[in-house]
Protein backbone atom coordinates (compact mmCIF):
# COMPACT_ATOMS: atom_id res chain seq x y z
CA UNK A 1 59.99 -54.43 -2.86
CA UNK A 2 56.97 -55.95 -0.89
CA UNK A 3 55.16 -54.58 1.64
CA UNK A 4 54.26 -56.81 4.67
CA UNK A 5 50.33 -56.48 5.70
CA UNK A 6 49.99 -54.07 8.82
CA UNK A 7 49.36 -55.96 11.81
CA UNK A 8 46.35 -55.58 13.69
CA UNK A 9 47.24 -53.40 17.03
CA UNK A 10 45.35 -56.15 20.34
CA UNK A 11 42.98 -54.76 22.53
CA UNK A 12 43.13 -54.60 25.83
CA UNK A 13 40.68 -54.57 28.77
CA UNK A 14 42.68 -51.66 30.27
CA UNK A 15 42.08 -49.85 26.66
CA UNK A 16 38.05 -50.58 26.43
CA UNK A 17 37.84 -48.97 30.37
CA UNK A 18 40.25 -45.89 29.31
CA UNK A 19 37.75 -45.80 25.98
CA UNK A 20 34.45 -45.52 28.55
CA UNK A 21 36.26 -43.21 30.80
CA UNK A 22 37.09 -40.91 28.39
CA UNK A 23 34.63 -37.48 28.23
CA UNK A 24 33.25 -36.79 24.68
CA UNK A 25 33.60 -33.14 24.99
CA UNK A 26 37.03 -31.65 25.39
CA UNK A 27 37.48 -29.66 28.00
CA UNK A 28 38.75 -26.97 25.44
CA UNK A 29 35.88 -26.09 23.33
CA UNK A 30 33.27 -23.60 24.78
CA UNK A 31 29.86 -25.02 24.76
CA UNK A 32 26.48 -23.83 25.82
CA UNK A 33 23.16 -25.51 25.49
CA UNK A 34 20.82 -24.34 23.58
CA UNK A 35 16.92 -23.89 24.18
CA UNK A 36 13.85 -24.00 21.58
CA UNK A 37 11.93 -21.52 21.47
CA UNK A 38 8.91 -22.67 22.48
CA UNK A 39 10.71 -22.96 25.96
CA UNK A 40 11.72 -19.04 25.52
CA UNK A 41 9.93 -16.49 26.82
CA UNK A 42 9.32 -14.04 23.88
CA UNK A 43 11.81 -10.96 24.46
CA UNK A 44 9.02 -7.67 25.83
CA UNK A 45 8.27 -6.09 22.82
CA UNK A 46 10.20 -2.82 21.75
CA UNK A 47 7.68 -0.08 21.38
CA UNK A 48 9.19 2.90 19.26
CA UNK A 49 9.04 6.78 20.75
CA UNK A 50 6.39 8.14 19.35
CA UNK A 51 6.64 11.48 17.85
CA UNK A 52 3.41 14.03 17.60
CA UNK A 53 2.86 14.30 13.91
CA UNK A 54 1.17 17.56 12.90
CA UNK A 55 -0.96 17.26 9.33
CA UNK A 56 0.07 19.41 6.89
CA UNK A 57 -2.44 22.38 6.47
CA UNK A 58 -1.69 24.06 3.20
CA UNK A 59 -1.35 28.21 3.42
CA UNK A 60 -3.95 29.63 1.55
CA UNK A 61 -3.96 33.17 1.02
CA UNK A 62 -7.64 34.59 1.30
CA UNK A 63 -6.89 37.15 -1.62
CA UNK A 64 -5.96 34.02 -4.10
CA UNK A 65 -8.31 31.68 -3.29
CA UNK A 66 -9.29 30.25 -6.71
CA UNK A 67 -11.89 27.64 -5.13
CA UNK A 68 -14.69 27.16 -8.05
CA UNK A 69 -17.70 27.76 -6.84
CA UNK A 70 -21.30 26.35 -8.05
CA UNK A 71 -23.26 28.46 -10.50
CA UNK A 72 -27.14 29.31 -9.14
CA UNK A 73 -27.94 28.66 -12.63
CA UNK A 74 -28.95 24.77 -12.96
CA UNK A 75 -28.79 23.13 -15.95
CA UNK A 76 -31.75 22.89 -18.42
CA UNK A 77 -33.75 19.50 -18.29
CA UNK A 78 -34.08 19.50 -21.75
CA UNK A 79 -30.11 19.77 -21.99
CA UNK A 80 -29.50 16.35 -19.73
CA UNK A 81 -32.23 14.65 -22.15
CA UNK A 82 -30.54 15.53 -24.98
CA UNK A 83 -26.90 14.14 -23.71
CA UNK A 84 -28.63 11.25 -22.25
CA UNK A 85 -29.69 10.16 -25.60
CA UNK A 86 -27.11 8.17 -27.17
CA UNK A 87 -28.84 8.28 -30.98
CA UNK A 88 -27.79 11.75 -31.56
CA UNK A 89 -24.27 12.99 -32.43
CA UNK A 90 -21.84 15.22 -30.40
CA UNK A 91 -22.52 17.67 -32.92
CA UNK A 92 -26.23 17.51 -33.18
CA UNK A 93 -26.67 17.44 -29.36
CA UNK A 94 -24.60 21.04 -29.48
CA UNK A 95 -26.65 21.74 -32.71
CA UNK A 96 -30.04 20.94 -30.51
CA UNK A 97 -29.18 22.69 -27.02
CA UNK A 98 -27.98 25.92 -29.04
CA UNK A 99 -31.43 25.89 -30.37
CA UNK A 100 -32.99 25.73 -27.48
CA UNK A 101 -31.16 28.11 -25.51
CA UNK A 102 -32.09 30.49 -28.14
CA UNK A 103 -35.79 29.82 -28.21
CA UNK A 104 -35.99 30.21 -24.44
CA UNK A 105 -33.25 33.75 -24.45
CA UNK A 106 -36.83 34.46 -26.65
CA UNK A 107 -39.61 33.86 -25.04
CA UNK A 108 -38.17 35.94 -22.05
CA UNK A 109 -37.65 38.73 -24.75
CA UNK A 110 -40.64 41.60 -24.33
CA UNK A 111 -41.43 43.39 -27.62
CA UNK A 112 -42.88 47.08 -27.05
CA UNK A 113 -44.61 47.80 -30.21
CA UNK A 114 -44.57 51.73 -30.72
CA UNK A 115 -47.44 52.09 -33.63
């Protein structure tokens, strides 16, 4: 079986003007143009409610107050020059300031000799 080639259709004048006539958007889609943006105005901007905040004061009782105070007692010069020097041991800077805490308890010792 052999198939005969398919047979060009002829255009006609009447065709071409039906052709130019002819809308390209059907009438049965829904269309809407679209802007950029840049030809938007931007939408007012949406400022949340704002709600008071409180800040959170913790309850403190005055009988348990455990704040540390400062002593009135500074600390011995001869203590911070000992723990600033970086030659001596852990132990012989504890060694050292023992001594001297001793030699100064003392010197503020008074002796009353009875004889």
């Amino acid at each position: 079986m052999t198939i005969a080639p398919a047979q060009a259709a002829a255009v006609t004048a009447s065709d071409l003007a039906a052709l130019h006539q002819a809308s390209p958007y059907p009438s049965n889609i829904h269309q809407s143009v679209i802007q950029p943006l840049v030809a938007q105005s931007p939408p007012p901007p949406t400022i949340p409610p704002q709600v008071p905040v409180q800040p959170q004061v913790p309850i403190v009782n005055p009988e348990t107050n455990t704040t540390p105070t400062t002593s009135g007692n500074g600390v011995d010069p001869d203590i911070i020059n000992l723990a600033n020097n970086t030659d001596l041991s852990i132990e012989t800077i504890a060694h050292e300031a023992e001594r001297r805490k001793k030699k100064r308890d003392d010197e503020q010792e008074v002796v009353i000799s009875l004889h």
